[in-house]
Protein backbone atom coordinates (compact mmCIF):
# COMPACT_ATOMS: atom_id res chain seq x y z
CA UNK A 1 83.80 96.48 93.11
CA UNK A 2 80.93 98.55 94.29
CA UNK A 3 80.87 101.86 92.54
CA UNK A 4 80.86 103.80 95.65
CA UNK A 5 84.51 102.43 96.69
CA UNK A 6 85.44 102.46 93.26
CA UNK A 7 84.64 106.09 92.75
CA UNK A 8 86.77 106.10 96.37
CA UNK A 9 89.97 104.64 94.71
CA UNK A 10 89.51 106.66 91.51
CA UNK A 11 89.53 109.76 93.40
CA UNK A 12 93.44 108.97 93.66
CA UNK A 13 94.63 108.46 90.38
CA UNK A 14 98.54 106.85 91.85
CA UNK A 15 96.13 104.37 93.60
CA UNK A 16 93.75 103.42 90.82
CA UNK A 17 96.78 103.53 88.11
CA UNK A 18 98.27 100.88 91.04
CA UNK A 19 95.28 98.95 91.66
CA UNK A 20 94.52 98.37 87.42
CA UNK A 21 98.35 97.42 87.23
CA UNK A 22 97.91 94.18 89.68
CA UNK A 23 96.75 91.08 89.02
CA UNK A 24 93.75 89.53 88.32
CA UNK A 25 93.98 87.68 92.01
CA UNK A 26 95.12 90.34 93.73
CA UNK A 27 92.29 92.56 92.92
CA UNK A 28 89.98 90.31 94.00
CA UNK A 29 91.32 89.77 96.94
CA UNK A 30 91.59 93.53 97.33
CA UNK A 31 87.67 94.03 96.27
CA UNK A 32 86.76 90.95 98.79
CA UNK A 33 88.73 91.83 101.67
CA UNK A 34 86.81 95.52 101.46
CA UNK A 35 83.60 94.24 100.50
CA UNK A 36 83.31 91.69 103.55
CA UNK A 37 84.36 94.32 106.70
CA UNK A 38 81.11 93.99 108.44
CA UNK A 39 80.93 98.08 109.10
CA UNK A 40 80.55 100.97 106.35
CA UNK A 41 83.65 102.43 108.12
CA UNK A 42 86.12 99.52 108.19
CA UNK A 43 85.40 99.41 104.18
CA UNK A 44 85.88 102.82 103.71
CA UNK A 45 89.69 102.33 105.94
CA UNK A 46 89.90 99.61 103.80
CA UNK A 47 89.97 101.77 100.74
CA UNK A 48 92.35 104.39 102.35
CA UNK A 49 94.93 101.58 103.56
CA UNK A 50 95.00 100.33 99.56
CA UNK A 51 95.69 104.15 98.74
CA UNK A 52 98.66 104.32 100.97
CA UNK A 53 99.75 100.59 100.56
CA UNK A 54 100.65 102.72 96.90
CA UNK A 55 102.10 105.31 98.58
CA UNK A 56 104.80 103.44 100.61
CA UNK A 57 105.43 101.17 97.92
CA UNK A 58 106.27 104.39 95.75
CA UNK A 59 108.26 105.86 97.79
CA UNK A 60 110.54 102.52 98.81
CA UNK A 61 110.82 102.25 94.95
């Protein structure tokens, strides 16, 4: 993962602790489906949507 969207995920440690807890295929899924939005902005979304995928998942759980 790029460090810039890394440092993006870190900056919510629920989301990061989430993200490190998944598997191997679903990170790179995660990292791909980011990396390959052709605009800056749809990557950054992409980041925030993986932040509140957490989110919702906590609070179902």
């Amino acid at each position: 993962m790029p460090e810039a969207y890394q440092g993006l995920l870190k900056a919510s440690t629920a989301a990061w602790e989430f993200f490190e807890k998944q598997a191997g295929s679903y990170r790179k899924a995660a990292i791909w489906w980011n990396t390959s939005a052709k605009k800056e902005e749809t990557r950054r979304t992409g980041v925030a949507l993986a932040f509140w995928n957490e989110r919702l998942r906590t609070a179902v759980n």
